[in-house]
N, C-alpha and C. Protein backbone atom coordinates (compact mmCIF):
# COMPACT_ATOMS: atom_id res chain seq x y z
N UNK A 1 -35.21 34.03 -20.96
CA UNK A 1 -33.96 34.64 -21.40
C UNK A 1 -33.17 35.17 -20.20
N UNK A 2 -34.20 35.94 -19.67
CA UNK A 2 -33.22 36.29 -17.80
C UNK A 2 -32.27 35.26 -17.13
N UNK A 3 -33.25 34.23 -17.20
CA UNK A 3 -32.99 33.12 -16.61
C UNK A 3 -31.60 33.00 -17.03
N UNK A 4 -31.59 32.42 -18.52
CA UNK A 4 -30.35 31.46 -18.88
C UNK A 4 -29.18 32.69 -18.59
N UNK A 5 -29.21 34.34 -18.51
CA UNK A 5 -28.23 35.11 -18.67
C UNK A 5 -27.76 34.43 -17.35
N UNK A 6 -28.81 34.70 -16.25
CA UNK A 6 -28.35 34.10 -14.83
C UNK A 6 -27.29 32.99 -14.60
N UNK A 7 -28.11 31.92 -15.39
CA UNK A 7 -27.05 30.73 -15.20
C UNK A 7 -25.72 30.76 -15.88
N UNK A 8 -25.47 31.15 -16.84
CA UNK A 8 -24.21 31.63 -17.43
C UNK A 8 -23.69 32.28 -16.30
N UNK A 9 -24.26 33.48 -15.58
CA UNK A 9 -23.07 34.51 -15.17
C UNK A 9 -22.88 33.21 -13.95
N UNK A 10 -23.43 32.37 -13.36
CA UNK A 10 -23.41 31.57 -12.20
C UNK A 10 -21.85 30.73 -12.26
N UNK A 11 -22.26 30.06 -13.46
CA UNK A 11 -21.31 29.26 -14.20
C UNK A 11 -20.12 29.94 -14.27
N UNK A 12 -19.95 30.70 -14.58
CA UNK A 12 -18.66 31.50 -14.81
C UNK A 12 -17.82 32.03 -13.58
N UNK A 13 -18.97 32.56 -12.43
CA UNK A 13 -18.27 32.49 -11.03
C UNK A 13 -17.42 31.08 -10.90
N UNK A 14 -18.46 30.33 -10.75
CA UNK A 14 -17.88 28.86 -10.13
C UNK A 14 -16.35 28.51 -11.11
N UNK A 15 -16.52 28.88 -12.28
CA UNK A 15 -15.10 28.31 -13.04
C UNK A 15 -13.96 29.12 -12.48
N UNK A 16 -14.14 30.57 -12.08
CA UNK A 16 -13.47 31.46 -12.04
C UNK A 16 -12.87 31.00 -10.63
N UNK A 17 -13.45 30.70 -9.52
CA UNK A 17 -13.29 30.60 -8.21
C UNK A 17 -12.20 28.75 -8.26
N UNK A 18 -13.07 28.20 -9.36
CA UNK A 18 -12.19 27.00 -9.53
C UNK A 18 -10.61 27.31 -9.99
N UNK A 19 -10.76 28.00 -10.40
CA UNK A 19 -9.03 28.39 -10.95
C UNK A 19 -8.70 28.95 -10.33
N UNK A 20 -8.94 29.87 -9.01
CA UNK A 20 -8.31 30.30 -8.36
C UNK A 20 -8.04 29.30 -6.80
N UNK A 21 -8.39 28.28 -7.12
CA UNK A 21 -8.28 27.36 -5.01
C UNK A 21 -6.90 26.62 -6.10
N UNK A 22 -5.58 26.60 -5.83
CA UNK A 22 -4.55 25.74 -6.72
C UNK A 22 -4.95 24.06 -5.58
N UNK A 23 -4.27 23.03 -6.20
CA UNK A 23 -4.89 22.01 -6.12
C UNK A 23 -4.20 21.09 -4.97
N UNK A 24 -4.40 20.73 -3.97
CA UNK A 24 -3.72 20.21 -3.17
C UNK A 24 -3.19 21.16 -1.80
N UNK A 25 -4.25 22.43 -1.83
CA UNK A 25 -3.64 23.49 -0.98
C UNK A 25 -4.10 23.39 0.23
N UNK A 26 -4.33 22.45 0.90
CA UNK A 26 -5.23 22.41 2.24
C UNK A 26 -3.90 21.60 2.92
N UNK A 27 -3.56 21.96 4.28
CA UNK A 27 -2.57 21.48 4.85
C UNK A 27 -2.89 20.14 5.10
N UNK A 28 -1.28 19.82 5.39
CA UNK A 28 -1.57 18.34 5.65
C UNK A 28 -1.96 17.43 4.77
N UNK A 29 -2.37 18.08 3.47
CA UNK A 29 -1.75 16.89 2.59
C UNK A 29 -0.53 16.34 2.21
N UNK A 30 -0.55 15.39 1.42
CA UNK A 30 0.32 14.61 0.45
C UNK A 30 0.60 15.90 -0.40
N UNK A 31 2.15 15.92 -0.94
CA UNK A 31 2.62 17.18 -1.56
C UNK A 31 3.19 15.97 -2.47
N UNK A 32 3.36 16.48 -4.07
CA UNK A 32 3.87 15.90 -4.95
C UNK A 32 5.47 16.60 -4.84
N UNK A 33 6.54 15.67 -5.30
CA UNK A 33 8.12 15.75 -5.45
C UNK A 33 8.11 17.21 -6.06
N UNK A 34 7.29 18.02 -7.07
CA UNK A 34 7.47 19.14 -7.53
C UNK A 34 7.14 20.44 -6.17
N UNK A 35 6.53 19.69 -5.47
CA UNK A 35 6.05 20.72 -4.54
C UNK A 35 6.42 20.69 -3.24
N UNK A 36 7.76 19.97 -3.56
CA UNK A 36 8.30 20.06 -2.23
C UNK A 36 8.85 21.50 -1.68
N UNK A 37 8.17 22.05 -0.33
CA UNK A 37 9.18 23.48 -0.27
C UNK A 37 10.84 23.86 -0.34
N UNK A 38 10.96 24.36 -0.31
CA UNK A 38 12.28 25.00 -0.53
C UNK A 38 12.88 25.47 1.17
N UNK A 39 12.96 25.18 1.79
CA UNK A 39 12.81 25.19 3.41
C UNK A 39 14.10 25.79 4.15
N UNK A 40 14.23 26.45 4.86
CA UNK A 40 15.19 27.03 5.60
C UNK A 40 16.17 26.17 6.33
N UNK A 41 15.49 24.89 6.70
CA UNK A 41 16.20 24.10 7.20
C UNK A 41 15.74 22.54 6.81
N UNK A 42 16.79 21.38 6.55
CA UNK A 42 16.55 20.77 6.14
C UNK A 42 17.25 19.49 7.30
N UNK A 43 16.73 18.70 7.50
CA UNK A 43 17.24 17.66 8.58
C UNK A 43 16.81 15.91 8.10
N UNK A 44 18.22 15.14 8.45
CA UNK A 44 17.88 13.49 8.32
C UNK A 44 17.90 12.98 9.57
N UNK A 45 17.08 11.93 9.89
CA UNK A 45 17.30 11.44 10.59
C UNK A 45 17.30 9.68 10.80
N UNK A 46 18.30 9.07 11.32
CA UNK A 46 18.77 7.67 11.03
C UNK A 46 18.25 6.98 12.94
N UNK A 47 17.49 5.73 12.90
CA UNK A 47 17.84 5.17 14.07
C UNK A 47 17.74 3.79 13.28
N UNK A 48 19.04 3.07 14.01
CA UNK A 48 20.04 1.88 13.49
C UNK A 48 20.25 1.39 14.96
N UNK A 49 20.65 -0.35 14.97
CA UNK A 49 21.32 -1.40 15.89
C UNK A 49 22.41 -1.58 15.34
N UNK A 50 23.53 -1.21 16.06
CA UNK A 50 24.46 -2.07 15.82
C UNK A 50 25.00 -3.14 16.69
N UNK A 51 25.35 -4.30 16.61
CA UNK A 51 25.92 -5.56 17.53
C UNK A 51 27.19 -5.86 17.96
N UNK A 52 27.28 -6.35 18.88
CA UNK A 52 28.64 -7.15 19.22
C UNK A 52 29.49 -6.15 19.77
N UNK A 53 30.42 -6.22 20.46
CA UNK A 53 31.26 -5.59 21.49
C UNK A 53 31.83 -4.32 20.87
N UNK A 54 32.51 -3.12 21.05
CA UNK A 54 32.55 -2.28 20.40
C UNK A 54 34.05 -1.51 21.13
N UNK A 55 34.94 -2.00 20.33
CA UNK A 55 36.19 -1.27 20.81
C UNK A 55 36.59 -0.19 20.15
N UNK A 56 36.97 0.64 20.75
CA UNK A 56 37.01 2.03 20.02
C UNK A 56 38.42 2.40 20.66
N UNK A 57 39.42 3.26 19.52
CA UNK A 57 40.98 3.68 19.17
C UNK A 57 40.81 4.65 20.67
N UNK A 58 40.24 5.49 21.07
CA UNK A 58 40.09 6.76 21.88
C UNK A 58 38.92 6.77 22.22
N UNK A 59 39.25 6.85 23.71
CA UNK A 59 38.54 6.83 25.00
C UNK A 59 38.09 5.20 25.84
N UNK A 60 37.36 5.40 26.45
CA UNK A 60 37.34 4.10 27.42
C UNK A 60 36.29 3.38 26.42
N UNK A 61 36.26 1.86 26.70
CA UNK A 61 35.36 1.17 25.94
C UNK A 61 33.68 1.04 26.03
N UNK A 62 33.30 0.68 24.92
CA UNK A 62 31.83 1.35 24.93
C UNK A 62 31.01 -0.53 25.79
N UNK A 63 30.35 0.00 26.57
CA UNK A 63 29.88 -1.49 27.38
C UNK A 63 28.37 -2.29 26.56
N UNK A 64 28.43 -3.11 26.38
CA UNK A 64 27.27 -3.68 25.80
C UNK A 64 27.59 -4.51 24.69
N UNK A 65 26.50 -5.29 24.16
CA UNK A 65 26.81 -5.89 22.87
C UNK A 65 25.48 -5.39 21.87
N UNK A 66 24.61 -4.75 22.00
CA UNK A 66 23.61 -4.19 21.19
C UNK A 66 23.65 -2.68 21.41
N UNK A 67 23.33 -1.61 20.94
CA UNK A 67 23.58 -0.44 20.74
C UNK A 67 22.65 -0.11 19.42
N UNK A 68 21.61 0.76 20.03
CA UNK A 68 20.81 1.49 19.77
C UNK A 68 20.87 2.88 19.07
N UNK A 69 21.03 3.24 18.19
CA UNK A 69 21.63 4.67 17.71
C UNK A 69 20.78 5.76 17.04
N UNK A 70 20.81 6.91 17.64
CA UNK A 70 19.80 7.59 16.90
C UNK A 70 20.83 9.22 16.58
N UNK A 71 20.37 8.92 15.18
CA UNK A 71 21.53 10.23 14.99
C UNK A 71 20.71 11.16 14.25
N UNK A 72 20.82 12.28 14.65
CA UNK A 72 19.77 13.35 13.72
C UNK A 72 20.48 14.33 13.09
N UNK A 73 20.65 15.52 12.31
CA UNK A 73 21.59 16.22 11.50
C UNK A 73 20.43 17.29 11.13
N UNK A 74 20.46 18.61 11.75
CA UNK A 74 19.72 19.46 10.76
C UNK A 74 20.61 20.45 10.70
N UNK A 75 20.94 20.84 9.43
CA UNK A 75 21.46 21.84 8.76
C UNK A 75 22.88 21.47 9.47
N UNK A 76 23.57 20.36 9.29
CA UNK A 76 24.53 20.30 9.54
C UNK A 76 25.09 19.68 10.80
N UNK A 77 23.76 20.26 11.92
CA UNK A 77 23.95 19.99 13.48
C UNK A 77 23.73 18.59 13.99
N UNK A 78 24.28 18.32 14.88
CA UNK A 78 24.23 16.92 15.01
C UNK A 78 23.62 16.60 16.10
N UNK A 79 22.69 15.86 16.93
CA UNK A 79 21.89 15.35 18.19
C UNK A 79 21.40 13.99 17.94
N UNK A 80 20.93 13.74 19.17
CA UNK A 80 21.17 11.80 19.10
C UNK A 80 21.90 11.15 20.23
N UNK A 81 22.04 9.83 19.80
CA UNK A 81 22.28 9.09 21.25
C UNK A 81 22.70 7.47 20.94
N UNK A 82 23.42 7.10 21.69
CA UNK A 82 23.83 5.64 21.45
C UNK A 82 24.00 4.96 22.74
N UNK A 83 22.39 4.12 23.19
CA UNK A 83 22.06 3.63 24.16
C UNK A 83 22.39 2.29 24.26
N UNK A 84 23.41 1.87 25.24
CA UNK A 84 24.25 0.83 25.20
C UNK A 84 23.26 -0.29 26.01
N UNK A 85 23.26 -2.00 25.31
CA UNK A 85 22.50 -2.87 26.33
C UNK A 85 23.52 -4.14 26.34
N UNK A 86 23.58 -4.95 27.36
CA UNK A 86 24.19 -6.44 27.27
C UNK A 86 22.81 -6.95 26.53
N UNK A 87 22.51 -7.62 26.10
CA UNK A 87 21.61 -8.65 25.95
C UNK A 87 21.93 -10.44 25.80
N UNK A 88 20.95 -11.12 26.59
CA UNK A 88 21.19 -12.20 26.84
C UNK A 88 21.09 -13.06 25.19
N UNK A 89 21.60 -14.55 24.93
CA UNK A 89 21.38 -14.87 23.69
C UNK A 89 19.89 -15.27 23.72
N UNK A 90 19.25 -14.59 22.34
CA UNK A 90 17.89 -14.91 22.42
C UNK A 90 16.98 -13.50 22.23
N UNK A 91 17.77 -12.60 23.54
CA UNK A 91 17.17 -11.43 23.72
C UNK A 91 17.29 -10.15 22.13
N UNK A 92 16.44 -9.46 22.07
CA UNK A 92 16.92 -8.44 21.07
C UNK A 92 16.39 -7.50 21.08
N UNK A 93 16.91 -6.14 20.46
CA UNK A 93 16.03 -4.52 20.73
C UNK A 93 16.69 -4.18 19.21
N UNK A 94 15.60 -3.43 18.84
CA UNK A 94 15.16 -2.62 17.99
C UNK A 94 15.99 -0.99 18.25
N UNK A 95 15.47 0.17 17.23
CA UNK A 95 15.56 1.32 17.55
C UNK A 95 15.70 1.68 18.60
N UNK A 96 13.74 1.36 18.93
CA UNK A 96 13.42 2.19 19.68
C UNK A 96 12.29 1.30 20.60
N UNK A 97 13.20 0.27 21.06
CA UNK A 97 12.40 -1.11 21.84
C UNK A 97 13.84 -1.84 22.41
N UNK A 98 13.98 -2.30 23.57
CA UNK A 98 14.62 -3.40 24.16
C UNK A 98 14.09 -3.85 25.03
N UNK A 99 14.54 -5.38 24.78
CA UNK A 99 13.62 -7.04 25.57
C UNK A 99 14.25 -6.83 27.27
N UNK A 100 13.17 -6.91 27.58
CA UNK A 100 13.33 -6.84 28.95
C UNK A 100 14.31 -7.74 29.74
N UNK A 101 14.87 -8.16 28.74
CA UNK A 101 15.86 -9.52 29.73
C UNK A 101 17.42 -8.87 29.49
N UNK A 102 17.26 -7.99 28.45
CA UNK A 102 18.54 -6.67 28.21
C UNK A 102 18.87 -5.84 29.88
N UNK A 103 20.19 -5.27 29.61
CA UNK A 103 20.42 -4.49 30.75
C UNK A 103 21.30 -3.30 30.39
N UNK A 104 20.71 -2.26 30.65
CA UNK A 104 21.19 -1.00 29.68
C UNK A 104 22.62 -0.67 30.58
N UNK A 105 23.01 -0.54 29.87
CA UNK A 105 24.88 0.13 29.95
C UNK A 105 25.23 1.10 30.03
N UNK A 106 24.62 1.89 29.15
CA UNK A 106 25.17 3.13 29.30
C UNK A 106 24.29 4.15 27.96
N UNK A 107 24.35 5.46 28.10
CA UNK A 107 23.59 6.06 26.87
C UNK A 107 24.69 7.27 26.74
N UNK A 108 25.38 7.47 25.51
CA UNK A 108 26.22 8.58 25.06
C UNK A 108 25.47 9.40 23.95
N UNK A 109 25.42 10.61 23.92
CA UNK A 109 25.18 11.88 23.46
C UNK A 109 25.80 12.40 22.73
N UNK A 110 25.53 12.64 21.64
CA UNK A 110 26.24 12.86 20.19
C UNK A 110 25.66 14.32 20.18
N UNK A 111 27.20 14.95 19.79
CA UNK A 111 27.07 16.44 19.72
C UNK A 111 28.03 16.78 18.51
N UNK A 112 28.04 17.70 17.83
CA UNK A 112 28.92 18.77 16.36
C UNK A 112 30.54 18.53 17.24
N UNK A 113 31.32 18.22 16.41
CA UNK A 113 33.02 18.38 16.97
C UNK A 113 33.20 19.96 16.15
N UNK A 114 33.87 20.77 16.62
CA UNK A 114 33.88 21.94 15.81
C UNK A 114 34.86 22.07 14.40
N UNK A 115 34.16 22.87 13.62
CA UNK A 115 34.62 22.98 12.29
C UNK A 115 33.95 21.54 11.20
N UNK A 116 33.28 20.96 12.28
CA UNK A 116 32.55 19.85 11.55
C UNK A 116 30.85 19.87 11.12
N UNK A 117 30.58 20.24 10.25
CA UNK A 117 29.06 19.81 9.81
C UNK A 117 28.73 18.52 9.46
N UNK A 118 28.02 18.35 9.59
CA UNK A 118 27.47 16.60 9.42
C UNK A 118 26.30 16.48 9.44
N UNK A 119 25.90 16.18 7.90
CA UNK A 119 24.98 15.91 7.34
C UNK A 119 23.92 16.64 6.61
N UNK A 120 23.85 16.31 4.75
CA UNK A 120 23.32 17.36 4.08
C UNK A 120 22.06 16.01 3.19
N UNK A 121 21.22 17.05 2.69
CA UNK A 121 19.66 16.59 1.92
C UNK A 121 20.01 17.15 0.73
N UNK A 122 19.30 16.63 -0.27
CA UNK A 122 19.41 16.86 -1.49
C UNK A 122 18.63 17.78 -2.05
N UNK A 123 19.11 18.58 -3.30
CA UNK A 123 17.84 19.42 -3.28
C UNK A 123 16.36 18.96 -4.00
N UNK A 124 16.41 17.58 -4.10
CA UNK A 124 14.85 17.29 -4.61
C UNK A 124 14.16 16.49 -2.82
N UNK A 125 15.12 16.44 -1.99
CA UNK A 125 14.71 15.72 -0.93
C UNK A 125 14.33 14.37 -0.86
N UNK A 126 14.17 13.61 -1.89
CA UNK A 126 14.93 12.25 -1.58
C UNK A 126 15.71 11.51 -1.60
N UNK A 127 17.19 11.96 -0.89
CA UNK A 127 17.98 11.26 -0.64
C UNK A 127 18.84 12.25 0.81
N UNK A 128 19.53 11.97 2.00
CA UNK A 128 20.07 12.52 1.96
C UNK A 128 21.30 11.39 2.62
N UNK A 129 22.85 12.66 3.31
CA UNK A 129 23.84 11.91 3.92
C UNK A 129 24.23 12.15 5.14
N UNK A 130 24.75 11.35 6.06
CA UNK A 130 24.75 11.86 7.52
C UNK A 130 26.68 11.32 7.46
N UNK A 131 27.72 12.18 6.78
CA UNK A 131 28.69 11.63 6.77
C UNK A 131 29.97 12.85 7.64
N UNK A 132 30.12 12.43 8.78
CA UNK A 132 32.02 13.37 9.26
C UNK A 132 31.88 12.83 10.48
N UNK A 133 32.89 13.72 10.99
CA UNK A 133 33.22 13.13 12.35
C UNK A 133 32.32 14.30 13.29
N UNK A 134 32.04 13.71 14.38
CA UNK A 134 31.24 14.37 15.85
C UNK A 134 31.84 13.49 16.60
N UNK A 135 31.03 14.10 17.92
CA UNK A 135 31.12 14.03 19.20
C UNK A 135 30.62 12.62 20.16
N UNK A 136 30.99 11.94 21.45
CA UNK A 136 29.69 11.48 22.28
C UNK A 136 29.90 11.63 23.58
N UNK A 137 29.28 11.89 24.47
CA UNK A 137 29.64 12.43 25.60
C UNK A 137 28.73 11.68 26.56
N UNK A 138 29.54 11.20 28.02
CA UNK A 138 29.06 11.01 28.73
C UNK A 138 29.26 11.21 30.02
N UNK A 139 28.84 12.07 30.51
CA UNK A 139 29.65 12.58 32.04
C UNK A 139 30.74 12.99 31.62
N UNK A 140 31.95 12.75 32.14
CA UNK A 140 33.01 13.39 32.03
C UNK A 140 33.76 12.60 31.07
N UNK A 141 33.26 11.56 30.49
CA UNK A 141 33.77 10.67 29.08
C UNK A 141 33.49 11.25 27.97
N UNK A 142 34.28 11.12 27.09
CA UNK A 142 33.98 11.32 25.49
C UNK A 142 34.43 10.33 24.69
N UNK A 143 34.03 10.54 23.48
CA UNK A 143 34.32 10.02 22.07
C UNK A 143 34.42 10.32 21.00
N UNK A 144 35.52 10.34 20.14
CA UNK A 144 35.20 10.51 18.52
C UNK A 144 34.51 9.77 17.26
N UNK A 145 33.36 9.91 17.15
CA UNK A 145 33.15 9.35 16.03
C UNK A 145 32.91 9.73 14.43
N UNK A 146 32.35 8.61 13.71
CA UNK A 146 32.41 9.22 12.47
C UNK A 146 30.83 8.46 11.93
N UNK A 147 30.47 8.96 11.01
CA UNK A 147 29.11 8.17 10.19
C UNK A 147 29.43 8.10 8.71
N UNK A 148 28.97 7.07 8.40
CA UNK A 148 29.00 6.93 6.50
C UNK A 148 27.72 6.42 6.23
N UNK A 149 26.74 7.15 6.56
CA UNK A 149 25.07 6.77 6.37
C UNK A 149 24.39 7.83 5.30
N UNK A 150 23.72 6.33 4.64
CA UNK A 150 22.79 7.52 3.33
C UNK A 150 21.01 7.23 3.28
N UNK A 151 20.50 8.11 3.00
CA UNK A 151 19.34 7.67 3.42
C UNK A 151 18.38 8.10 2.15
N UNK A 152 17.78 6.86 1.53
CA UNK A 152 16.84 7.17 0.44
C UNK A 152 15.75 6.91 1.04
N UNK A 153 14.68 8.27 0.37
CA UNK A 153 13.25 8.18 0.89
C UNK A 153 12.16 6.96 0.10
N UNK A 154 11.72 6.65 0.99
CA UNK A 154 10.64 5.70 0.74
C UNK A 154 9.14 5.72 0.90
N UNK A 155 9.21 7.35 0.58
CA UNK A 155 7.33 7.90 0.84
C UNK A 155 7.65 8.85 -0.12
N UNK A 156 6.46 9.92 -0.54
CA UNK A 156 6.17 10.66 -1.19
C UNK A 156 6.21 12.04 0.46
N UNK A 157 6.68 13.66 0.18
CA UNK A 157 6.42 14.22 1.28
C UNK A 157 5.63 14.29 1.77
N UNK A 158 5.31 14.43 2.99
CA UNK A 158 3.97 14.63 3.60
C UNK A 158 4.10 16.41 4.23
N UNK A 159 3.46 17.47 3.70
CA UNK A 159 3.58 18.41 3.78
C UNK A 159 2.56 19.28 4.99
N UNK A 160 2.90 19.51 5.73
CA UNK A 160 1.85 20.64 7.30
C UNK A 160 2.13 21.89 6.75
N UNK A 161 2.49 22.35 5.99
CA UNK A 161 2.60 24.29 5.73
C UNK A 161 1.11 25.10 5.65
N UNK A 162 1.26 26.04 6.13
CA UNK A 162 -0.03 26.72 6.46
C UNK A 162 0.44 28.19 5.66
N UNK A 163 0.84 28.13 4.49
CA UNK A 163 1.35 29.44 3.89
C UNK A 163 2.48 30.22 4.19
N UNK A 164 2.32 30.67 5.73
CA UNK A 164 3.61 30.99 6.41
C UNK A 164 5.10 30.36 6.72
N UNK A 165 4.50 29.08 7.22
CA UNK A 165 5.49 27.89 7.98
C UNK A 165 5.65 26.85 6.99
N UNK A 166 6.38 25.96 6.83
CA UNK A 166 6.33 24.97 5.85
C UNK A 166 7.10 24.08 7.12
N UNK A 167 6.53 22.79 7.42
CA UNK A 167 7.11 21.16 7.74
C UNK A 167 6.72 20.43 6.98
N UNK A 168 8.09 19.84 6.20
CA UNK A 168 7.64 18.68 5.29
C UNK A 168 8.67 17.08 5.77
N UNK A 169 8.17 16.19 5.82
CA UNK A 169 8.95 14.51 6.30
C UNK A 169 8.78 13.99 4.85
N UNK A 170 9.45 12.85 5.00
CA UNK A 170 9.21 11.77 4.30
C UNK A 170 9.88 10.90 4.94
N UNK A 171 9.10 9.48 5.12
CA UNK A 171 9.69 8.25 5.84
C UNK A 171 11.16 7.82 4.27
N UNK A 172 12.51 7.42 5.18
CA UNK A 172 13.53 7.08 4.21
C UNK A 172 13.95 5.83 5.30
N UNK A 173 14.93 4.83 4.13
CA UNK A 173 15.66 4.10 4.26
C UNK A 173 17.19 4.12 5.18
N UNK A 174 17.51 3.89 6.06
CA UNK A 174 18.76 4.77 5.82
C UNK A 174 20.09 3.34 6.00
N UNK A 175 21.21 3.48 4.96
CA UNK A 175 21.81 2.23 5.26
C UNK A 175 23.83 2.88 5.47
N UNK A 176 24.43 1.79 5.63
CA UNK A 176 25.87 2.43 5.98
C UNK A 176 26.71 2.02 7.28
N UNK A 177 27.41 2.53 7.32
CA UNK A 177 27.86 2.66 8.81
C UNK A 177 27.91 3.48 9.94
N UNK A 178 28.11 3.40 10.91
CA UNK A 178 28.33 4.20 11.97
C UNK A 178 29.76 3.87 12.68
N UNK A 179 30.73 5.12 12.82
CA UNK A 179 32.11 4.88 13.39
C UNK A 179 32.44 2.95 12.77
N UNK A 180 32.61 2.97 11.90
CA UNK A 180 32.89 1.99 11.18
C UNK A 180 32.32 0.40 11.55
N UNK A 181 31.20 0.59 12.21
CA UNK A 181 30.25 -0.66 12.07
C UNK A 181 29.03 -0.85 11.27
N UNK A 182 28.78 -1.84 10.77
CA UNK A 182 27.60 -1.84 10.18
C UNK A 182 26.33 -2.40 10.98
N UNK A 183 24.68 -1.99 10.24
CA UNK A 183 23.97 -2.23 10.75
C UNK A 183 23.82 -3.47 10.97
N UNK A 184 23.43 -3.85 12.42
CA UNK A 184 23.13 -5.22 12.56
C UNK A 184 22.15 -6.24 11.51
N UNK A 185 22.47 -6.73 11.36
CA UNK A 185 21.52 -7.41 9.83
C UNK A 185 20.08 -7.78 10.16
N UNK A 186 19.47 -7.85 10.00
CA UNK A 186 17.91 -8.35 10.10
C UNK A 186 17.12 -7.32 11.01
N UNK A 187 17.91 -6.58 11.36
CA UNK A 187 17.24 -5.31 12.57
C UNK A 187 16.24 -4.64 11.74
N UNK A 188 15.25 -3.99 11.85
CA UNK A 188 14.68 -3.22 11.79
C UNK A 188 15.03 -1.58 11.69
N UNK A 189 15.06 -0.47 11.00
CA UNK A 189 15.52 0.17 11.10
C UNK A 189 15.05 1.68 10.10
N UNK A 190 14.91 2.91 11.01
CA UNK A 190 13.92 4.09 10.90
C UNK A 190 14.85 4.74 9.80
N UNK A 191 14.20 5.61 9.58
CA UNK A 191 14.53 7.01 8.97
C UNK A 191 13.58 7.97 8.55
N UNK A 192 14.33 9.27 8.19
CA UNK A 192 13.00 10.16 8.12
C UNK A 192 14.48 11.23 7.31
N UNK A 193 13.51 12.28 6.15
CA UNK A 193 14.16 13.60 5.80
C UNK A 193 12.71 14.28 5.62
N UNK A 194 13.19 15.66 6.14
CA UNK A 194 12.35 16.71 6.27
C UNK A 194 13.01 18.07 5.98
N UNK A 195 12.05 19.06 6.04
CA UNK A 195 12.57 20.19 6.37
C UNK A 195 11.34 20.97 6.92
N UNK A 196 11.78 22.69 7.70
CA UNK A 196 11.01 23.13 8.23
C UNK A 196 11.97 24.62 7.96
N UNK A 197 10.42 25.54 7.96
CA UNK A 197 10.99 26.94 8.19
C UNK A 197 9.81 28.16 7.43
N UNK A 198 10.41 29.27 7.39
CA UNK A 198 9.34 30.21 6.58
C UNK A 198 9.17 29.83 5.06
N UNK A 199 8.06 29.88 5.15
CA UNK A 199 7.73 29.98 3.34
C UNK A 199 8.27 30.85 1.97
């Protein structure tokens, strides 16, 4: 009779302790769409090719015929880069790869034009938009540009929060234009939405 009181009260710890660990709470898991955090800051990020010669209304002309673009947006802010290459016919680059028979041109720096935010996430976090006008700077050159890029996620989040901190990604799609070109067709091409901040 001792006995079985024992195993009962045993049993009842273990259920009790089971309802209290909630399910999926160990960092670095897979977080379901309901459990995405609510994050202080939320950021997309797009890297795209675009092709062929690139004349632009204001400022001097951009050199290359492939162009590499990486545009990032958190909470509005804009950083990134548009790394200019000739490439020979035959030759081709990716994102975040060019064929050695390429010859880089030039790399411009994308910065916020003021009174401009660019680029917002949704509040379930899969989808977001990287759309206004910014900046690109190079030495004592500039540029105006603009983006019309949207980016649907194509993962479930992948969540690092440790109670305090919350970083959450998800790999996305991202398609559109950039300063009114489109992505080079058959390219390959990144994306990512996340967010990060206190819990």
């Amino acid at each position: 009779m001792h006995r079985q009181r024992h195993l009962a009260r045993s049993a009842a710890v273990l259920i009790g302790t089971a309802l209290l660990v909630p399910v999926g709470a160990a960092p670095g898991r897979t977080a379901t769409t309901e459990t995405t955090p609510n994050t202080h800051h939320r950021y997309a990020q797009s890297e795209i090719v675009l092709g062929g010669a690139w004349v632009v209304e204001f400022g001097t002309p951009i050199r290359g015929n492939r162009h590499q673009v990486r545009l990032r947006t958190d909470n509005g802010v804009v950083s990134g880069f548009i790394r200019s290459w000739y490439c020979p016919t035959g030759a081709s680059v990716s994102p975040r790869w060019a064929s050695s028979r390429c010859t880089h041109r030039q790399t411009i720096w994308l910065k916020n034009l003021d009174g401009h935010r660019v680029g917002r996430v949704s509040s379930t976090g899969r989808s977001a938009t990287q759309s206004d006008y910014f900046m690109g700077v190079s030495g004592s050159r500039s540029w105006p540009f603009d983006a019309d890029l949207t980016l649907f996620a194509t993962s479930e989040p992948t969540d690092d929060g440790d109670g305090t901190f919350y970083s959450w990604w998800r790999d996305a799609r991202p398609q559109g234009t950039f300063a009114g070109k489109q992505i080079l067709s058959g390219t390959t091409r990144y994306g990512q939405i996340g967010g990060y901040g206190p819990a």
